[in-house]
PDB file of N, CA and C in Angstrom:
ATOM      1  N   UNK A   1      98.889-185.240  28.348  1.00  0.00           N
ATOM      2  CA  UNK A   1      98.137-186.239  27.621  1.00  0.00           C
ATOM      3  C   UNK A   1      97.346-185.559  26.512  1.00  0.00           C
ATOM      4  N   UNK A   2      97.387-186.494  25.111  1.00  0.00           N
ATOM      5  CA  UNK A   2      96.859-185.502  24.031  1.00  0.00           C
ATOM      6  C   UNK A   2      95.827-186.319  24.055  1.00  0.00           C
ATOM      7  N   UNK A   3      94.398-185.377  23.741  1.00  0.00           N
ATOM      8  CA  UNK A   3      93.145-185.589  23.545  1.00  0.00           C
ATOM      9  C   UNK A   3      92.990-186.140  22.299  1.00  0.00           C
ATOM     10  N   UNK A   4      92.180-187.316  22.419  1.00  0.00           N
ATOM     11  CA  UNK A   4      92.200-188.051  20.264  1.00  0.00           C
ATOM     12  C   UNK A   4      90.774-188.181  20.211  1.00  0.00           C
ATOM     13  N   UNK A   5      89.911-187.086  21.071  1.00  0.00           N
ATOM     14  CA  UNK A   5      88.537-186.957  20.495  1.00  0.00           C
ATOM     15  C   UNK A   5      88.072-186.315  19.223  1.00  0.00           C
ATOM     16  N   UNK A   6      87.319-186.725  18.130  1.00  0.00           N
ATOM     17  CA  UNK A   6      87.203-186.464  16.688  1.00  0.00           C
ATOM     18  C   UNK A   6      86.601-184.836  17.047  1.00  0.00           C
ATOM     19  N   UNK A   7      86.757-183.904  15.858  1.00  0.00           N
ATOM     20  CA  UNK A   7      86.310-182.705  15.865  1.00  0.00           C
ATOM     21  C   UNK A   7      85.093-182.795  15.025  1.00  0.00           C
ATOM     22  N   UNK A   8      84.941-183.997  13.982  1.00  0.00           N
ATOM     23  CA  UNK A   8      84.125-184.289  12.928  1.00  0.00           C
ATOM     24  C   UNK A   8      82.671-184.243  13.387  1.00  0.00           C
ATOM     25  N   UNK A   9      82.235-183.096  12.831  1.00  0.00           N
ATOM     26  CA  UNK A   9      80.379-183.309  13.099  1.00  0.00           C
ATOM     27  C   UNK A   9      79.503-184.247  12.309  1.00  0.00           C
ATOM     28  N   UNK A  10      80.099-184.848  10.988  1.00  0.00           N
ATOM     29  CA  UNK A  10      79.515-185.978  10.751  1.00  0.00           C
ATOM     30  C   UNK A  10      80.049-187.213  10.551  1.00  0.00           C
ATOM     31  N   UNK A  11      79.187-188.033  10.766  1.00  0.00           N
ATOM     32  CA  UNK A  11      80.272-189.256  11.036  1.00  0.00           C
ATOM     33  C   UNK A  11      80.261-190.181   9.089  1.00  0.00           C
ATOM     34  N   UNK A  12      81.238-191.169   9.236  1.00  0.00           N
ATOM     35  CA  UNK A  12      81.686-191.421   7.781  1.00  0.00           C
ATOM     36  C   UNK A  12      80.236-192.254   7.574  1.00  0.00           C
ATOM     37  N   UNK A  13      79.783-191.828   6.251  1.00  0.00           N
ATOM     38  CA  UNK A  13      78.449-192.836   5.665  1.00  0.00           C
ATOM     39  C   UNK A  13      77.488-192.076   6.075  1.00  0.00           C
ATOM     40  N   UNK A  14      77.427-190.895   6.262  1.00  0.00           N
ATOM     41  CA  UNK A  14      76.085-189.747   6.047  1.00  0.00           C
ATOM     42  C   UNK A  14      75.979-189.050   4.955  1.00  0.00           C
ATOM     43  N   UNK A  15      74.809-189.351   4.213  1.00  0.00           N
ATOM     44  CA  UNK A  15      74.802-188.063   3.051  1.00  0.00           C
ATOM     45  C   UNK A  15      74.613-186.551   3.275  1.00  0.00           C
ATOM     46  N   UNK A  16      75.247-185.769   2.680  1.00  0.00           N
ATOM     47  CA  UNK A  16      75.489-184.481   2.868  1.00  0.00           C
ATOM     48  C   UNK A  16      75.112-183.539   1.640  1.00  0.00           C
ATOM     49  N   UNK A  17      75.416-182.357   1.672  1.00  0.00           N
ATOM     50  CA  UNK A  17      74.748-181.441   0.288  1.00  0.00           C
ATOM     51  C   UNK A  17      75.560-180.390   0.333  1.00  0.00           C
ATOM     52  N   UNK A  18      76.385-180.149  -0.898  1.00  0.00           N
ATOM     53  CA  UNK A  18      77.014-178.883  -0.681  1.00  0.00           C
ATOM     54  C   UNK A  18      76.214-177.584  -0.586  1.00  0.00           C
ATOM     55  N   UNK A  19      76.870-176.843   0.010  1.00  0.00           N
ATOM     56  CA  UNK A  19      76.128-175.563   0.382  1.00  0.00           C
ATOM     57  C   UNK A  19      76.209-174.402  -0.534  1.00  0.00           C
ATOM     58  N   UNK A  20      77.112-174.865  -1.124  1.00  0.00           N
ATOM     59  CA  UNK A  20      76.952-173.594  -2.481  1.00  0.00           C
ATOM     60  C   UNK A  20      77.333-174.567  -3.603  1.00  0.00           C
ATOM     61  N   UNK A  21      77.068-174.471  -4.471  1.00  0.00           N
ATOM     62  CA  UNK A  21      77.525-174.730  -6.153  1.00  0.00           C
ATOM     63  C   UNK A  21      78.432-173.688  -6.587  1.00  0.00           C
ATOM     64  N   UNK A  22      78.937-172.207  -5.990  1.00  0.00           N
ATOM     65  CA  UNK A  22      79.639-171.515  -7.021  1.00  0.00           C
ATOM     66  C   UNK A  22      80.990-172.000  -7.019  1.00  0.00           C
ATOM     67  N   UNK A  23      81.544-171.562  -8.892  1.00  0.00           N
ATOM     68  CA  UNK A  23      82.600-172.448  -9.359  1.00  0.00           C
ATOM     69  C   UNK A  23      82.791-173.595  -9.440  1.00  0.00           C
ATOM     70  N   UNK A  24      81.590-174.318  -8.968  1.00  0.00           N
ATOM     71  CA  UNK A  24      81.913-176.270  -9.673  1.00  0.00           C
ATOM     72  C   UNK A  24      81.170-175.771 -11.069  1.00  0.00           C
ATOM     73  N   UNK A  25      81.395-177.502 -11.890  1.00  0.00           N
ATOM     74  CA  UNK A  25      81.116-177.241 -12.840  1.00  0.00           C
ATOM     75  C   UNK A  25      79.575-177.660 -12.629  1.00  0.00           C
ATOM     76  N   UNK A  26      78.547-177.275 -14.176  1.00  0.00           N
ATOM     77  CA  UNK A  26      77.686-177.918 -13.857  1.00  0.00           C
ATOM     78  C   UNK A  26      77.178-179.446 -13.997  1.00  0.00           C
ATOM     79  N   UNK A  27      78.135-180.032 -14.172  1.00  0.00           N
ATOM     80  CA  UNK A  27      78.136-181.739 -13.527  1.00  0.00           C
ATOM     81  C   UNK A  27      78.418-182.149 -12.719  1.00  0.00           C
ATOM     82  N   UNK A  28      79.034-181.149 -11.716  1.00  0.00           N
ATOM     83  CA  UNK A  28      79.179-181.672 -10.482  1.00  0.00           C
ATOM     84  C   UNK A  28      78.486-182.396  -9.906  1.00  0.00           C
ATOM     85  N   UNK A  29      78.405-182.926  -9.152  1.00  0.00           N
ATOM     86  CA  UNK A  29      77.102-183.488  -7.876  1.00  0.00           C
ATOM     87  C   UNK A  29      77.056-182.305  -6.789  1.00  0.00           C
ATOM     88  N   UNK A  30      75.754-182.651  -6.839  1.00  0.00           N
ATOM     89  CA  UNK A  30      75.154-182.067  -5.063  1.00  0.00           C
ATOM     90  C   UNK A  30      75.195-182.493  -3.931  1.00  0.00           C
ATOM     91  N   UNK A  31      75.164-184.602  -3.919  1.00  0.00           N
ATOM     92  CA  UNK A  31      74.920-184.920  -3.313  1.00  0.00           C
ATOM     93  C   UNK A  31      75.889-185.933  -3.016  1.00  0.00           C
ATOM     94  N   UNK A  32      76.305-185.963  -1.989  1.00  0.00           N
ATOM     95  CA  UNK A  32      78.092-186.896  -1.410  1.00  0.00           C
ATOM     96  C   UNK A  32      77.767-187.847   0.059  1.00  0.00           C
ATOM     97  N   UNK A  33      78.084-189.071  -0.523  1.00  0.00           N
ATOM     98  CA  UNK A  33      78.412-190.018   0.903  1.00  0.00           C
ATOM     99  C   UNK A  33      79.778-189.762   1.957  1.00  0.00           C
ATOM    100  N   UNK A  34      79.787-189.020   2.982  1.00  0.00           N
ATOM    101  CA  UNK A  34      80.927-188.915   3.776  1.00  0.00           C
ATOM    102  C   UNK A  34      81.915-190.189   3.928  1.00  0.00           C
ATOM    103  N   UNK A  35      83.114-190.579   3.273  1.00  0.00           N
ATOM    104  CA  UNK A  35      83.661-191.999   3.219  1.00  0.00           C
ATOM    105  C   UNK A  35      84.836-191.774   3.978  1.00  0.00           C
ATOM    106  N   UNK A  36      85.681-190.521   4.601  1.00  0.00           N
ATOM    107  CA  UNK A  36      87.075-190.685   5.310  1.00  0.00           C
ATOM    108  C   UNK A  36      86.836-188.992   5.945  1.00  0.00           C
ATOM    109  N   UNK A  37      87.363-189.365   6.997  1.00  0.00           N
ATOM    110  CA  UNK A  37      88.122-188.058   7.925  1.00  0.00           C
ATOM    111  C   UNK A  37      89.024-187.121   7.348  1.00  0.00           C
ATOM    112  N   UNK A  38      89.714-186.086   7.521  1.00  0.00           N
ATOM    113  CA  UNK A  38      90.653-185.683   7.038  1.00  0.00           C
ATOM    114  C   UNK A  38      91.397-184.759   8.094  1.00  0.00           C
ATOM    115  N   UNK A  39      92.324-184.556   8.127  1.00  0.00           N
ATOM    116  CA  UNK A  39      92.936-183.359   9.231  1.00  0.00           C
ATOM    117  C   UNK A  39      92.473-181.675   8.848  1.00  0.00           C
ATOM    118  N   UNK A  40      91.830-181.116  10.102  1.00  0.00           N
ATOM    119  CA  UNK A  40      91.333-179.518  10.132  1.00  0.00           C
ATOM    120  C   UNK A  40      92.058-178.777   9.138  1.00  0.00           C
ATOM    121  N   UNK A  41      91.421-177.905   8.367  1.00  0.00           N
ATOM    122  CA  UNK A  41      92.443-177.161   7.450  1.00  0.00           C
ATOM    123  C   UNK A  41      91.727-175.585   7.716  1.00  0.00           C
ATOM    124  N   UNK A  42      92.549-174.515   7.461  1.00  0.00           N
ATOM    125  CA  UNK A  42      91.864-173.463   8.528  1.00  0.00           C
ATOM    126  C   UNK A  42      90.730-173.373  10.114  1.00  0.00           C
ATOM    127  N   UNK A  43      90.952-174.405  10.909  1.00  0.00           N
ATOM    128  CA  UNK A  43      90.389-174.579  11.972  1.00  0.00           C
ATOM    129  C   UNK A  43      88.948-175.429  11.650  1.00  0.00           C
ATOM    130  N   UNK A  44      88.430-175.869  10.221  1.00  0.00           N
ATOM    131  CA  UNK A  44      87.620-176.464  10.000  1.00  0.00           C
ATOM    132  C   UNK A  44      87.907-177.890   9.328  1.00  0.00           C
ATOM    133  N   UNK A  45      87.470-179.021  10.565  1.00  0.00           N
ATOM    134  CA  UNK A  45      87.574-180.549   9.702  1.00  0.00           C
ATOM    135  C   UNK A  45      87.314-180.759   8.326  1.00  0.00           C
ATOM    136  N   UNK A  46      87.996-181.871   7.586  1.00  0.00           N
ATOM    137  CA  UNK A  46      88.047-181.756   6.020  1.00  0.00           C
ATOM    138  C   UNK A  46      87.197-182.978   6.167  1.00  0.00           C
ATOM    139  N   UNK A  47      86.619-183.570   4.799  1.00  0.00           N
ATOM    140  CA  UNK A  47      85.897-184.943   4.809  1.00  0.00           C
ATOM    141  C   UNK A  47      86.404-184.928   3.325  1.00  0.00           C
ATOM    142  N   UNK A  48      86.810-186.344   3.212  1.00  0.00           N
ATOM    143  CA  UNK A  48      86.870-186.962   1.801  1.00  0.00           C
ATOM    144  C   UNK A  48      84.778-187.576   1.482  1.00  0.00           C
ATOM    145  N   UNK A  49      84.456-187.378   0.290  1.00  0.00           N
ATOM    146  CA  UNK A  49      83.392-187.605   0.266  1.00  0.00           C
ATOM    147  C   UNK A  49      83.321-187.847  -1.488  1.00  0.00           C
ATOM    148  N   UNK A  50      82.170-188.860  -1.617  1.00  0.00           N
ATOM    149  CA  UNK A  50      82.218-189.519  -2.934  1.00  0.00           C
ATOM    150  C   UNK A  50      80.283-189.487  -3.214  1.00  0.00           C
ATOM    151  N   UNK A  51      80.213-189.133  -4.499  1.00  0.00           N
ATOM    152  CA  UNK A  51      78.772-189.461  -5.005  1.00  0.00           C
ATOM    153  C   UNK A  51      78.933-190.351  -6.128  1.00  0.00           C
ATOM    154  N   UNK A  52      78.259-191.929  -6.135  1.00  0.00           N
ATOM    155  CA  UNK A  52      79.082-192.997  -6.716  1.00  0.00           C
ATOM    156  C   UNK A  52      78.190-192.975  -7.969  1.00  0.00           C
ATOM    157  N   UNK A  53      76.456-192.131  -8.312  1.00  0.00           N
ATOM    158  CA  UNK A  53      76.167-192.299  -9.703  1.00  0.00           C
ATOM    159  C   UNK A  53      76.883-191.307 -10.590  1.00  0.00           C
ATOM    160  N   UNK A  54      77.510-190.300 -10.084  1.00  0.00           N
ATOM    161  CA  UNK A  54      78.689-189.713 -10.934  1.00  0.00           C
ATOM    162  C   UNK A  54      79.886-189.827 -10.707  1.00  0.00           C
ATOM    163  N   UNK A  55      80.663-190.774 -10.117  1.00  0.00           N
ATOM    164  CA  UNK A  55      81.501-190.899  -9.850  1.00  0.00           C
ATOM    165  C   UNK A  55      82.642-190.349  -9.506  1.00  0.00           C
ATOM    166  N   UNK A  56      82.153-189.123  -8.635  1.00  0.00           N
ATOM    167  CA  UNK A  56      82.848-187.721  -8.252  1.00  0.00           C
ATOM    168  C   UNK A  56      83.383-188.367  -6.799  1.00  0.00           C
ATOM    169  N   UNK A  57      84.604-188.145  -6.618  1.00  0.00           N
ATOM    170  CA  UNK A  57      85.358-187.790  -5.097  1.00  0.00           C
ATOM    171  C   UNK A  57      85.588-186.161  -4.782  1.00  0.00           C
ATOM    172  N   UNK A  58      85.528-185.652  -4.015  1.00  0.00           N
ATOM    173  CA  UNK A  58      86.101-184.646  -3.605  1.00  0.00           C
ATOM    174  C   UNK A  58      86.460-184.502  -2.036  1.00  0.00           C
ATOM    175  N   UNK A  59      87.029-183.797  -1.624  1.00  0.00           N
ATOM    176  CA  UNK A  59      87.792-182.708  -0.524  1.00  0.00           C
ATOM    177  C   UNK A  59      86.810-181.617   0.017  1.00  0.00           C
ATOM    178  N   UNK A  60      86.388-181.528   1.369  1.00  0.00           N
ATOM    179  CA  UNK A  60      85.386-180.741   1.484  1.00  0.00           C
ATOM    180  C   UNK A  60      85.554-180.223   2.995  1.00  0.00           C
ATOM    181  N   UNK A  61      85.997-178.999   3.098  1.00  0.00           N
ATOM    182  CA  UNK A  61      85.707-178.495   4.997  1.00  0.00           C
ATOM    183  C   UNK A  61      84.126-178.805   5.472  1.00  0.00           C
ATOM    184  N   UNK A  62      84.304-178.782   6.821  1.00  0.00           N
ATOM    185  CA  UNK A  62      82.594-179.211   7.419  1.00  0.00           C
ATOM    186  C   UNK A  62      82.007-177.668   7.246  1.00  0.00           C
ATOM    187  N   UNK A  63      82.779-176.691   7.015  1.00  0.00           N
ATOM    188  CA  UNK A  63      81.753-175.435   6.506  1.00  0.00           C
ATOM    189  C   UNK A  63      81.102-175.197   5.223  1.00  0.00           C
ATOM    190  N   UNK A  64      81.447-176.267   4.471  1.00  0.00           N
ATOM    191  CA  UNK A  64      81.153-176.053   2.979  1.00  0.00           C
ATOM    192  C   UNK A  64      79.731-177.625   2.916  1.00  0.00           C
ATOM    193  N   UNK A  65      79.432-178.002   3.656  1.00  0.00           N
ATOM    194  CA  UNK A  65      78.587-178.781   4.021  1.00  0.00           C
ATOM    195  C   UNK A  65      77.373-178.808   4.645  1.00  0.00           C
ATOM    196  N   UNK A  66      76.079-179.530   4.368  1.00  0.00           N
ATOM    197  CA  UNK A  66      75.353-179.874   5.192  1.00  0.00           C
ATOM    198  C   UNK A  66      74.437-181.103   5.386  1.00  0.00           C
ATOM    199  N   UNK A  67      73.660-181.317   6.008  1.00  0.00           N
ATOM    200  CA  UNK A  67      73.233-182.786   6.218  1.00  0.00           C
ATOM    201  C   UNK A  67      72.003-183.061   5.388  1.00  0.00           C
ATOM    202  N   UNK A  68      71.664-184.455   4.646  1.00  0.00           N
ATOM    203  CA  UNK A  68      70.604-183.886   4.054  1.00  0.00           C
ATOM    204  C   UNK A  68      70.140-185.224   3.966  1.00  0.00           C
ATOM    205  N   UNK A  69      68.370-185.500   4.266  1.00  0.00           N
ATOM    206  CA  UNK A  69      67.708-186.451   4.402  1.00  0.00           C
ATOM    207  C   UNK A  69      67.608-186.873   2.919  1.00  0.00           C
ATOM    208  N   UNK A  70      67.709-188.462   2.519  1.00  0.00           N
ATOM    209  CA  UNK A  70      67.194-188.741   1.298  1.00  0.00           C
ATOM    210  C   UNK A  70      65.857-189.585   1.228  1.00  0.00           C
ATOM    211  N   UNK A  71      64.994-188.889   0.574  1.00  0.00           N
ATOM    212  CA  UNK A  71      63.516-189.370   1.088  1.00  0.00           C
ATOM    213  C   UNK A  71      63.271-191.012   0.836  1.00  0.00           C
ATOM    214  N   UNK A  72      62.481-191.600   1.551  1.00  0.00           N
ATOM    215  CA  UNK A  72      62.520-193.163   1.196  1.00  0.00           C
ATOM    216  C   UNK A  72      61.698-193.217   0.009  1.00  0.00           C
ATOM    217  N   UNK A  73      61.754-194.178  -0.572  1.00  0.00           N
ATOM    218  CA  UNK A  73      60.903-194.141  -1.939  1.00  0.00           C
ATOM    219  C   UNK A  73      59.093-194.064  -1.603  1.00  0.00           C
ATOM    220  N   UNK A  74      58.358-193.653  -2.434  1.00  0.00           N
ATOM    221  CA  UNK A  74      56.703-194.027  -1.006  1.00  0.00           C
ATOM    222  C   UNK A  74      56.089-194.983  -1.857  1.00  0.00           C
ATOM    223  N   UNK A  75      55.817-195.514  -0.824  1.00  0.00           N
ATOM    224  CA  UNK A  75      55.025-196.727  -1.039  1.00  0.00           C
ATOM    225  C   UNK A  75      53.731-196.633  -1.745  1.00  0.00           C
ATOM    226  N   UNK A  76      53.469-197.737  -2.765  1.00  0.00           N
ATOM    227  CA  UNK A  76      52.627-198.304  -3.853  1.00  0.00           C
ATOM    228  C   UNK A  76      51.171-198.664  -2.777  1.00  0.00           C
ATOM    229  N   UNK A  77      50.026-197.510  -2.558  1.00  0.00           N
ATOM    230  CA  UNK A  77      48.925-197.700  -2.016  1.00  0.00           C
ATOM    231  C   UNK A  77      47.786-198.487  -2.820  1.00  0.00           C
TER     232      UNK A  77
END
């Protein structure tokens, strides 16, 4: 019996932050909504992931990733 438990440490619709910038350009984005799964590529899960005010998709292993809080706006005292 084959196991169909996810390897994915984040689940789809978490924002994330790449962990390095070297070799993107500098318009890249930093900052990506996790939107699809992808199959392990060197023993590390892939994530399709999109940042929609620049309208960047990319391809990303879960080692080239990390999780990242986006602060709530603060409130008008």
């Amino acid at each position: 019996m084959k196991c169909t438990v996810s390897t994915h440490r984040f689940p789809i619709g978490q924002t994330v932050r790449l962990k390095s910038r070297k070799g993107l350009s500098p318009k890249a984005a930093e900052i990506y909504r996790i939107t699809a799964y992808l199959p392990a590529r060197d023993n590390s899960p892939q994530y399709r992931m999109r940042n929609d005010e620049v309208a960047q998709e990319r391809v990303t292993q879960e080692v080239d990733i990390e999780p990242t809080e986006i602060a709530p706006a603060a409130k008008a005292e």
